[in-house]
Protein backbone atom coordinates (compact mmCIF):
# COMPACT_ATOMS: atom_id res chain seq x y z
CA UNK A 1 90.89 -14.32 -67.03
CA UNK A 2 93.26 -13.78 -70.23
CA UNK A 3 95.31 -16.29 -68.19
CA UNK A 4 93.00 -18.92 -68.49
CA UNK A 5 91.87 -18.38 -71.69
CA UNK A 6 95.69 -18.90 -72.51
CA UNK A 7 95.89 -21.89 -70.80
CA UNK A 8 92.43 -23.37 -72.60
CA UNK A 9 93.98 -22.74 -76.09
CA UNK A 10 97.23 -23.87 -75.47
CA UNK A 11 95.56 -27.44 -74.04
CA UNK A 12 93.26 -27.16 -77.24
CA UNK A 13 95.95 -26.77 -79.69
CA UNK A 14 98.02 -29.33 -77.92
CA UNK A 15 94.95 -31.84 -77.49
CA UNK A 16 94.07 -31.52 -81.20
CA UNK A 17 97.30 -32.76 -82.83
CA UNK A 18 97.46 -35.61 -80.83
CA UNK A 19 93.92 -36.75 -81.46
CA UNK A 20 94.66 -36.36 -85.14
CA UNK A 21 97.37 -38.11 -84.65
CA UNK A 22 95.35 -41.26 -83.01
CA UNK A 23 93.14 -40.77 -85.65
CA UNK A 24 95.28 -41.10 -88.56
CA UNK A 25 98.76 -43.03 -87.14
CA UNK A 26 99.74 -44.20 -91.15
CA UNK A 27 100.39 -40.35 -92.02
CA UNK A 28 103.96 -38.58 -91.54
CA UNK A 29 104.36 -35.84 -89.06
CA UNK A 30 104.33 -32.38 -90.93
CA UNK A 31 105.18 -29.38 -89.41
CA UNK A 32 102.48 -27.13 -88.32
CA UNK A 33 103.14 -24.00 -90.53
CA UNK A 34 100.37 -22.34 -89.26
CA UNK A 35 100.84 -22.49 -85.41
CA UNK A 36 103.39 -20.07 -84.92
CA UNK A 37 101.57 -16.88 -85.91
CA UNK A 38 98.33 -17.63 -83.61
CA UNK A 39 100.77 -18.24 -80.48
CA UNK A 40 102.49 -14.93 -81.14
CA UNK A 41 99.46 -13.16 -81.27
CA UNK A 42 98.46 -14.76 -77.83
CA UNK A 43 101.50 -14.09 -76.12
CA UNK A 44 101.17 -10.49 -77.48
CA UNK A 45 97.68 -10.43 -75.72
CA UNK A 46 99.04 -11.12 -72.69
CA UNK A 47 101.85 -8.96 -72.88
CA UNK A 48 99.41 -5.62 -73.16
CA UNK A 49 97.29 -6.97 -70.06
CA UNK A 50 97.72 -5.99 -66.53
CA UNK A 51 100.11 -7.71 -64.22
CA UNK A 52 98.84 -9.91 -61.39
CA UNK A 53 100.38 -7.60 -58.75
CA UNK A 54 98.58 -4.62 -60.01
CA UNK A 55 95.43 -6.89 -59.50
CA UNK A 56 96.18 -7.83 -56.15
CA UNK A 57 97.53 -4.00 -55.01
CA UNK A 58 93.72 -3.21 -56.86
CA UNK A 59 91.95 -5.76 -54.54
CA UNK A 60 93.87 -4.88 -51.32
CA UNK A 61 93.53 -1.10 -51.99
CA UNK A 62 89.58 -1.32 -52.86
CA UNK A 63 89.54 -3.68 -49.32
CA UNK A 64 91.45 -0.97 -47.51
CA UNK A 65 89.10 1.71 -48.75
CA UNK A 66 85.94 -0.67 -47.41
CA UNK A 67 87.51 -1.21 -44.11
CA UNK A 68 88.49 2.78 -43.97
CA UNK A 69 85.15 3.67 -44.67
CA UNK A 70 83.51 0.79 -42.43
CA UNK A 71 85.67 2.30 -39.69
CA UNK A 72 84.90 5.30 -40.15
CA UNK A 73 80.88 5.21 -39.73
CA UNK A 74 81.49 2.55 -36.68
CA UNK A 75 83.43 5.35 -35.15
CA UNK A 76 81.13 8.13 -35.69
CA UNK A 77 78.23 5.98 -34.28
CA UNK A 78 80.48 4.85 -31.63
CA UNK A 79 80.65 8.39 -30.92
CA UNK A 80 76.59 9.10 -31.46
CA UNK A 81 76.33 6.00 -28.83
CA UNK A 82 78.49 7.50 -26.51
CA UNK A 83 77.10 11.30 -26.70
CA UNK A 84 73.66 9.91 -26.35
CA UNK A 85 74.83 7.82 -23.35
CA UNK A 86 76.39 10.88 -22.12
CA UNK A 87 73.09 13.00 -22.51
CA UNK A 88 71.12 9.49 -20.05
CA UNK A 89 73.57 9.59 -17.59
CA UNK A 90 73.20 13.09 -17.12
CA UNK A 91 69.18 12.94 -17.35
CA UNK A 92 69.93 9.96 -14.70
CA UNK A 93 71.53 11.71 -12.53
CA UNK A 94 69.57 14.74 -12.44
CA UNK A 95 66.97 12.59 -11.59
CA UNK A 96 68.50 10.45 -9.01
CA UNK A 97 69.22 14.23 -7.12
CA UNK A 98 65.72 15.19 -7.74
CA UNK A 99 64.82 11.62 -6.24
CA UNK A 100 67.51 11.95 -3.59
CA UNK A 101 65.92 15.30 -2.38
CA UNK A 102 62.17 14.04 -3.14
CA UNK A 103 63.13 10.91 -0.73
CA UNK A 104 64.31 13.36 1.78
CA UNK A 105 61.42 15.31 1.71
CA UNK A 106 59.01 12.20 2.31
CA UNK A 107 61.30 11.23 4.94
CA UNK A 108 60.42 14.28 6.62
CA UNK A 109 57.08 14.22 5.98
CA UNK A 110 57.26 10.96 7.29
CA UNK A 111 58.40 11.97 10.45
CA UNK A 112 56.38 14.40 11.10
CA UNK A 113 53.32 12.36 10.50
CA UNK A 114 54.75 9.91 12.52
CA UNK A 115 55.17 12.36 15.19
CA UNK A 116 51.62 13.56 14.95
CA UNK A 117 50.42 9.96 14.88
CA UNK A 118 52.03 9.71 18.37
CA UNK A 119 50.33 12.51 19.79
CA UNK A 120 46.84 11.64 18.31
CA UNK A 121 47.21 7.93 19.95
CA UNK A 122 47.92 9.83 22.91
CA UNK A 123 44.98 11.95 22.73
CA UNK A 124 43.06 8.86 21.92
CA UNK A 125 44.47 7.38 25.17
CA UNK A 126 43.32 10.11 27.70
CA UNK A 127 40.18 10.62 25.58
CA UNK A 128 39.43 6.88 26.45
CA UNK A 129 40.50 7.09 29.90
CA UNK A 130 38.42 10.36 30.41
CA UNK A 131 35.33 8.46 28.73
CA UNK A 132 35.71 5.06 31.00
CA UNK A 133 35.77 7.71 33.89
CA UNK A 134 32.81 9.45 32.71
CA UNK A 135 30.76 6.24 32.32
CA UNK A 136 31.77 4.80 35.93
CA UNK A 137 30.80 8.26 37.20
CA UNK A 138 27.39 8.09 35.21
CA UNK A 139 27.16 4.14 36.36
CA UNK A 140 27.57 5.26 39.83
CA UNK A 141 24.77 8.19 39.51
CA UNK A 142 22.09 6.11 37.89
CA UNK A 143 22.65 3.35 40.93
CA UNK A 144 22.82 6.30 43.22
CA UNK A 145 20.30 8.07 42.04
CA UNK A 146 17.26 8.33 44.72
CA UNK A 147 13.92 6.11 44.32
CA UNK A 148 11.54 8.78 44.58
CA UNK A 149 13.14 10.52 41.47
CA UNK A 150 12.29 7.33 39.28
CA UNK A 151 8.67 6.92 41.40
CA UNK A 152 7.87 10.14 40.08
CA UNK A 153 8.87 10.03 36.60
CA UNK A 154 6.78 6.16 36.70
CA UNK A 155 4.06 7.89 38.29
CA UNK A 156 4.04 10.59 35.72
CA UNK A 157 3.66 7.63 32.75
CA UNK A 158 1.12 5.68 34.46
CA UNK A 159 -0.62 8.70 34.90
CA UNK A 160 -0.86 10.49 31.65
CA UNK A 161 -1.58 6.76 30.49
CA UNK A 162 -4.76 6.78 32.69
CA UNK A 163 -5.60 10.29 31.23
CA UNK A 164 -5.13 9.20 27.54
CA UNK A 165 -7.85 6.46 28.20
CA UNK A 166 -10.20 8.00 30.05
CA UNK A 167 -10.57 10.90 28.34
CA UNK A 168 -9.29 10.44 24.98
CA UNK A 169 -9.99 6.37 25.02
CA UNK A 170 -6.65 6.96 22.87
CA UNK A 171 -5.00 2.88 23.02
CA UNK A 172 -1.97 3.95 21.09
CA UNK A 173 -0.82 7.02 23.26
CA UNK A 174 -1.47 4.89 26.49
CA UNK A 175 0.50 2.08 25.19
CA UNK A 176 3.60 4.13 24.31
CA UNK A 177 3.33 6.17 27.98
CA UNK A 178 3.51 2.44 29.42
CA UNK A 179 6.23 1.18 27.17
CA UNK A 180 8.24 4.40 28.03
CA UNK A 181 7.68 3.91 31.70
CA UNK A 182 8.66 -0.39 31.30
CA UNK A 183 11.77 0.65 29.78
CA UNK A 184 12.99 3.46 32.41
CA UNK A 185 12.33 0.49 34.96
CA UNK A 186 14.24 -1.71 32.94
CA UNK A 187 17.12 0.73 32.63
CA UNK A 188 17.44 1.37 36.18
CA UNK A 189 17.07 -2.17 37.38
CA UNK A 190 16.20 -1.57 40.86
CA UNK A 191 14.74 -4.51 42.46
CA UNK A 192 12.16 -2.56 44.77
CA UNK A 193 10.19 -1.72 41.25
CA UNK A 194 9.81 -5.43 40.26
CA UNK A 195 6.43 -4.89 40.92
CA UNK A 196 5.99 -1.99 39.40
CA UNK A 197 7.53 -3.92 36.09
CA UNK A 198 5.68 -6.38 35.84
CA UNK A 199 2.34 -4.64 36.86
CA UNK A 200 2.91 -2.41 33.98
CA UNK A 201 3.47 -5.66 31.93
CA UNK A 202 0.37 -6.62 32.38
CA UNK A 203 -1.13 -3.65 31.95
CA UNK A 204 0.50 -3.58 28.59
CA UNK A 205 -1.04 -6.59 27.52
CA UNK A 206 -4.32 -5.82 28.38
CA UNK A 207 -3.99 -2.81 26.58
CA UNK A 208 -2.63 -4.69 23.41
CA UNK A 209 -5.25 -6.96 23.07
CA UNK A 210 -8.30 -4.39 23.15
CA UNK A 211 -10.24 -4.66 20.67
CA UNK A 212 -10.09 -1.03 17.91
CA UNK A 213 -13.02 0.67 16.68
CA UNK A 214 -13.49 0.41 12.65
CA UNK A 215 -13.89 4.02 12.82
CA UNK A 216 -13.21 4.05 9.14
CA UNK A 217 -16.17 1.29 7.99
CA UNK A 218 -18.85 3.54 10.27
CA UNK A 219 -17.63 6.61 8.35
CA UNK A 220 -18.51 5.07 5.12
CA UNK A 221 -22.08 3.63 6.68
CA UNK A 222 -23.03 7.33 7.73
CA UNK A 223 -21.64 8.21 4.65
CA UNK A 224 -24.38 6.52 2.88
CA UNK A 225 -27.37 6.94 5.58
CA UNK A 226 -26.67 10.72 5.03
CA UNK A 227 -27.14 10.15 1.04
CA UNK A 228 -30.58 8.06 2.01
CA UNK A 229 -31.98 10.77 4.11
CA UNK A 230 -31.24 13.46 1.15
CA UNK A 231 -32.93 10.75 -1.52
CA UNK A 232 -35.84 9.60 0.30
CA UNK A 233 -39.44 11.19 0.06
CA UNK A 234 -41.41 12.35 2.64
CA UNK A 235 -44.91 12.32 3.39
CA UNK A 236 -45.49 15.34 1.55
CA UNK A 237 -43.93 15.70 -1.93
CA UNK A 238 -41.34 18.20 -1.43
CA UNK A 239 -39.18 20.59 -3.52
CA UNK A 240 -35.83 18.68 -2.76
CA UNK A 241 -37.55 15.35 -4.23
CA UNK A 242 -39.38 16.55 -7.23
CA UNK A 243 -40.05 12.92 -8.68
CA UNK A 244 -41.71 11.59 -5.28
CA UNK A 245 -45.40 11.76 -6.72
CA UNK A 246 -46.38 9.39 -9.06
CA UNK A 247 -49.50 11.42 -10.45
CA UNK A 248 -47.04 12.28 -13.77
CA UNK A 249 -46.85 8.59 -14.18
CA UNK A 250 -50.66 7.98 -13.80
CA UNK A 251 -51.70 10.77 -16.23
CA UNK A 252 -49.01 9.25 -19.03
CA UNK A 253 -50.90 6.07 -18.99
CA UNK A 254 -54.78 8.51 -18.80
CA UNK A 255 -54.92 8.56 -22.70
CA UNK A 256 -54.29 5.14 -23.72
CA UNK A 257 -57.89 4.27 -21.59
CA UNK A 258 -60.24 7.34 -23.45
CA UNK A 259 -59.53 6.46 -26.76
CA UNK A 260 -61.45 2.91 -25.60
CA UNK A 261 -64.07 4.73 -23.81
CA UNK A 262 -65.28 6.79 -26.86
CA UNK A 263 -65.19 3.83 -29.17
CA UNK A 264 -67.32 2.07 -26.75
CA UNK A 265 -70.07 4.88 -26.75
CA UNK A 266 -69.49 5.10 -30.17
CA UNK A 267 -70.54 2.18 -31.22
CA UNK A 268 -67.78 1.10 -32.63
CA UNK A 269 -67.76 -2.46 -34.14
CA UNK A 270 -63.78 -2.55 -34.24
CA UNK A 271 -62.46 -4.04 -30.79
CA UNK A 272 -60.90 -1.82 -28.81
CA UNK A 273 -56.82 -2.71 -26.87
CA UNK A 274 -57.02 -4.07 -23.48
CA UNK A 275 -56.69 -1.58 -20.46
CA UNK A 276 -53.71 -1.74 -17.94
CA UNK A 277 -55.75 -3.77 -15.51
CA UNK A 278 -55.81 -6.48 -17.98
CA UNK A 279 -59.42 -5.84 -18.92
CA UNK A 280 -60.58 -5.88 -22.38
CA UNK A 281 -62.48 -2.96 -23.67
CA UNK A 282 -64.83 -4.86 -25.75
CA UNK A 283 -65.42 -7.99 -27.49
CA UNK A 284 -64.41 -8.71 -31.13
CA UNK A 285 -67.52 -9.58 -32.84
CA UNK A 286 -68.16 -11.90 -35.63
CA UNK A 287 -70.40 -10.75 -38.46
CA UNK A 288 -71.65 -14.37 -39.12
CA UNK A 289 -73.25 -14.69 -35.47
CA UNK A 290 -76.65 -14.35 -35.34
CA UNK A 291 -77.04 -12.44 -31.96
CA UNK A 292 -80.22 -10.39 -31.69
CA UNK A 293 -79.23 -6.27 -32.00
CA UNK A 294 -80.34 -5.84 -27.95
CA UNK A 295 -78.10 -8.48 -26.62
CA UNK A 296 -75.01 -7.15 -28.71
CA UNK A 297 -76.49 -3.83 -27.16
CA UNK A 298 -76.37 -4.72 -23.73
CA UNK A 299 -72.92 -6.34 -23.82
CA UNK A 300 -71.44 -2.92 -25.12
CA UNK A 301 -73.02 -1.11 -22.10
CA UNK A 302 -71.41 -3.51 -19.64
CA UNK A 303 -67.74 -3.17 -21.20
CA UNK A 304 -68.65 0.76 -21.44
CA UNK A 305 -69.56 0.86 -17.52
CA UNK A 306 -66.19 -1.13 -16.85
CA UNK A 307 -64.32 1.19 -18.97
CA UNK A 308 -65.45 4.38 -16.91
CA UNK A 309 -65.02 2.54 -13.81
CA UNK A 310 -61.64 1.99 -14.33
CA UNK A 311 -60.95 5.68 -15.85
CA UNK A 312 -62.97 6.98 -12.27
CA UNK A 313 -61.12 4.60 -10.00
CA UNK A 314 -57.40 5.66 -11.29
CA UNK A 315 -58.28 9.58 -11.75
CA UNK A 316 -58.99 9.41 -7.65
CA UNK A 317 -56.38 6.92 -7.12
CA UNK A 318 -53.75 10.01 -8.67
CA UNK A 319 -55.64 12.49 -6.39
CA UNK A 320 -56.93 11.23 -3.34
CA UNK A 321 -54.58 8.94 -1.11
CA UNK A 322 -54.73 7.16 2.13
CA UNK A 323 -52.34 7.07 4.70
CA UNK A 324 -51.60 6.07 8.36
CA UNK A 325 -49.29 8.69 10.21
CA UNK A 326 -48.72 9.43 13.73
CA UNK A 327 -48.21 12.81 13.52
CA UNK A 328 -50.64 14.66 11.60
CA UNK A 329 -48.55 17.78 11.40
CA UNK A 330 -46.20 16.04 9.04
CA UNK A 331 -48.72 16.32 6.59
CA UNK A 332 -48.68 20.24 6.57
CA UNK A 333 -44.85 20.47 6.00
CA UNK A 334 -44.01 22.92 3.32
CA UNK A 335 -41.30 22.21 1.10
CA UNK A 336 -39.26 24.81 2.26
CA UNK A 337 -39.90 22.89 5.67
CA UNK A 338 -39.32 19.46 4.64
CA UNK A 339 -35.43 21.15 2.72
CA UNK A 340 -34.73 22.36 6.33
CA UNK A 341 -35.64 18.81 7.50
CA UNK A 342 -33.54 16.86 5.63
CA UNK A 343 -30.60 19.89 6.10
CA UNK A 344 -30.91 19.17 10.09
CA UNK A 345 -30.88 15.59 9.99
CA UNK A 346 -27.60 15.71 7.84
CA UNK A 347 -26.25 17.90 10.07
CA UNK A 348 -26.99 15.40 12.56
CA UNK A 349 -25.10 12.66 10.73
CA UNK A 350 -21.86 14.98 11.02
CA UNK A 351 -22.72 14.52 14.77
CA UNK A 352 -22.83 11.42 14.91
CA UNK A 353 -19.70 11.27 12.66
CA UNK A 354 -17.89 13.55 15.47
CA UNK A 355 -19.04 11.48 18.48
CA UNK A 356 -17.76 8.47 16.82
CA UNK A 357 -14.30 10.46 16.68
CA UNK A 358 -14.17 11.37 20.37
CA UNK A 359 -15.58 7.89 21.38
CA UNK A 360 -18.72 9.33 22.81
CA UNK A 361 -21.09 6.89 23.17
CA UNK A 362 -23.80 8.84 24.65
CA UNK A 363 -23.93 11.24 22.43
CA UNK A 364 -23.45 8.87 19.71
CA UNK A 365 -26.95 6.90 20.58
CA UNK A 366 -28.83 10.00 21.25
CA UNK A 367 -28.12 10.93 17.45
CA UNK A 368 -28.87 7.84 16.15
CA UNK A 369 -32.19 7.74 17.91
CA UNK A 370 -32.99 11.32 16.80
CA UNK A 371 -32.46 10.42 12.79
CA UNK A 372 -34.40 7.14 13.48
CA UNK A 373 -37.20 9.11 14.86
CA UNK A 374 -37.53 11.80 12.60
CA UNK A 375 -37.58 9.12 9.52
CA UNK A 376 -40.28 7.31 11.00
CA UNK A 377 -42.42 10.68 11.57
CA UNK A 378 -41.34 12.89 8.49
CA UNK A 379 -40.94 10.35 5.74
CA UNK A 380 -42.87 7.80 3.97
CA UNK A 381 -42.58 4.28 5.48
CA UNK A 382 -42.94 2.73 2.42
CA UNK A 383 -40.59 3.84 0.13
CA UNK A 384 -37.34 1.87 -0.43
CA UNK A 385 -35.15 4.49 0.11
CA UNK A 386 -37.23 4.81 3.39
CA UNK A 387 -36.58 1.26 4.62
CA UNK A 388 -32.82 0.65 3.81
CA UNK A 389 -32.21 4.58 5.96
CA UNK A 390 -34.18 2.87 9.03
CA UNK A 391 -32.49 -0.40 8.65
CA UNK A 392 -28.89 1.26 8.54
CA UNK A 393 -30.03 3.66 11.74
CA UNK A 394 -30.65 0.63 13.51
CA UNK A 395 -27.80 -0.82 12.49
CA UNK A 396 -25.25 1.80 13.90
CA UNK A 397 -27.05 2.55 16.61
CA UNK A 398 -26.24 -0.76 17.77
CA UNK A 399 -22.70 -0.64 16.73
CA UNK A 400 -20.20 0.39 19.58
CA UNK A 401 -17.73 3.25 19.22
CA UNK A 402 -15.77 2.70 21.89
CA UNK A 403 -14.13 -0.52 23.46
CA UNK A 404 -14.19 -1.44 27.02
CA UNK A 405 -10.63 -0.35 28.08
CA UNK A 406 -8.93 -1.36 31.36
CA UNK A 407 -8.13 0.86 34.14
CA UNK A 408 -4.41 1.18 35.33
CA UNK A 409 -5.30 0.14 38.95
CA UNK A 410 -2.62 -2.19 39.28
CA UNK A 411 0.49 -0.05 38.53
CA UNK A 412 -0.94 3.06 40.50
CA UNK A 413 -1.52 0.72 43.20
CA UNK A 414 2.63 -1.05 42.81
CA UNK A 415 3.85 2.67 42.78
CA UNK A 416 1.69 3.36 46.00
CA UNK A 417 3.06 0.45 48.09
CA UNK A 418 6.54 1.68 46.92
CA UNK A 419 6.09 4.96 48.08
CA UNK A 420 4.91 3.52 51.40
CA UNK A 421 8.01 1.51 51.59
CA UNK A 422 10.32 4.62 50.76
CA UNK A 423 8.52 6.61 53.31
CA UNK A 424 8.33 3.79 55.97
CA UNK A 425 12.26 3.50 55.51
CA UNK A 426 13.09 7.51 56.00
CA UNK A 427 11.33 7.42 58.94
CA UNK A 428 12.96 4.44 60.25
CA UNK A 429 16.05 6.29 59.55
């Protein structure tokens, strides 16, 4: 640097004279007194300075030092690197023997599995052989096995078939005895049964297409007949129907038909409200008429008569009654009688409900004509309650609780001829 700033003053001081010197060419060269000390005091500047070799020695030792130092941390992480490389190859190779004896210990495994694999596909083999053997050997017995063993189990179908309808008239059970039977025939395949088969076919669909007893819509019917027979009066007014009489009913309308009959006899000339029969009491008068006092007289004693006519003819209408019955004793029932009526005839209707369960026909009818009897005798024809009981009676009795079921002729009759056959061959033998 001191160098250079040497080398700028020198060109300055050298620069200057000669542009003074272009500047001013007329004037004589003087000598420059002043020059000399300022150069000695530069060149003494430079003298005290340091040398350029002590620079450079400066630079290369400071590089040195860098490159000493730069070494030295490569080194030590040269070494880090290698420890830590050390410590994974280690770790790797611990592992690798762990894997090495892990590998050898699935290979065995291996093995051994393999080995057991071999003898379970050998079992497997002679488990299948011995299971083909055991289903030629069970081939062979079913077509060896005799005809009179699978007669007998048909027979035994058709037969508790034939029991389930006749005594039971149970569809369903016969229908599943037949399908049983149909599919042991169609299992054994034997050719002398195709008769047999197909007679049981049929049978089968004559079965299926039976018609079923609602058993569940004449529940609900006697249901409601046995409600009728507790609400409907009898010929008698009973305890169990309190509100059969209508004589309550009469005497609630009684008073609005005296009130009229003393205003008529007392002369009353204010006209008196229309009875229930839709006659009036008496006639409004007008006080500008000029009637004579006996005819208005006269008039009032007719409407009067009328009045108590009417009064007379509904008192013995509530008391005395008139009725047509064809047994007289129903008219001396007490109501203690007439509540153990109506308890028999429901019990009657549970009957009834029970023959319709067991499809008993007979016994069914017989209980419908009893009910329908005693409400004819006991009750009173004309109530409503009365009429709709009797209609319903009527109605079930007609109804049918059991369906016309076929027999199983034809399949007892198949199994027959091939029992013939069977024993026609022994013999022959």
């Amino acid at each position: 640097m001191r160098g250079n700033d040497y080398n700028t003053a020198m060109t300055e001081t050298t620069s200057s004279p000669q542009s003074s010197a272009q500047t001013e060419p007329a004037k004589p060269a003087t000598p420059a007194i002043g020059s000399a000390p300022e150069y000695s005091s530069r060149s003494r500047r430079k003298s005290t300075g340091p040398s350029w070799s002590v620079t450079l020695m400066l630079v290369f030792l400071l590089l040195a030092v860098v490159v000493a130092v730069g070494a030295w941390f490569s080194q030590k992480r040269f070494d880090t690197a290698g420890r830590e490389v050390a410590t994974q190859v280690q770790g790797f190779t611990a592992q690798l023997v762990e894997t090495k004896r892990e590998a050898k210990l699935a290979l065995g495994l291996v093995e051994s599995q393999a080995k057991l694999i071999v003898t379970l596909q050998q079992s497997l083999a002679e488990s299948k052989s011995q299971f083909e053997g055991l289903e030629e050997a069970w081939a062979s017995f079913n077509k060896g096995m005799e005809d009179s063993m699978l007669a007998n189990d048909i027979d035994r179908l058709v037969t508790l078939a034939s029991q389930q309808l006749r005594l039971a008239s149970n569809v369903n059970n016969a229908v599943m005895a037949l399908e049983t039977a149909l599919s042991t025939l169609v299992r054994a395949d034997r050719p002398r049964f195709a008769a047999v088969q197909r007679a049981i076919s049929a049978d089968l669909d004559r079965l299926r297409s039976v018609p079923l007893v609602d058993v569940s819509a004449l529940s609900v019917r006697l249901e409601a007949l046995a409600t009728l027979i507790g609400r409907a009066p009898l010929l008698v007014p009973d305890a169990a129907v309190p509100n059969v009489a209508a004589v309550t009913a009469i005497a609630s309308r009684v008073p609005a038909v005296q009130p009229a009959a003393v205003q008529a006899t007392a002369g009353s000339p204010t006209p008196a409200p229309a009875s229930s029969s839709g006659v009036p009491q008496t006639v409004a008068t007008d006080p500008l008429t000029t009637e004579a006092w006996w005819d208005l007289a006269w008039r009032k004693s007719v409407l009067w008569s009328k009045a108590v006519a009417v009064f007379v003819a509904k008192e013995l209408a509530s008391v005395v009654s008139i009725q047509r019955v064809t047994d007289a004793s129903a008219l001396l029932m007490s109501p203690e009688q007439g509540a153990q009526l109506r308890a028999n005839l429901r019990t009657r209707v549970l009957t009834a409900q029970m023959a319709l369960l067991m499809h008993q026909p007979s016994v069914w009818r017989a209980e419908m004509a009893s009910i329908e009897a005693s409400l004819t005798a006991r009750y009173d024809p004309k109530a409503v309650d009365t009429v709709a009981a009797l209609r319903l009676v009527r109605e079930l009795t007609s109804a049918s609780v059991v369906a016309a079921l076929p027999d199983m002729s034809d399949s007892i009759a198949a199994l027959e001829a091939v029992r013939v056959q069977e024993l026609n061959k022994k013999s022959e033998d």
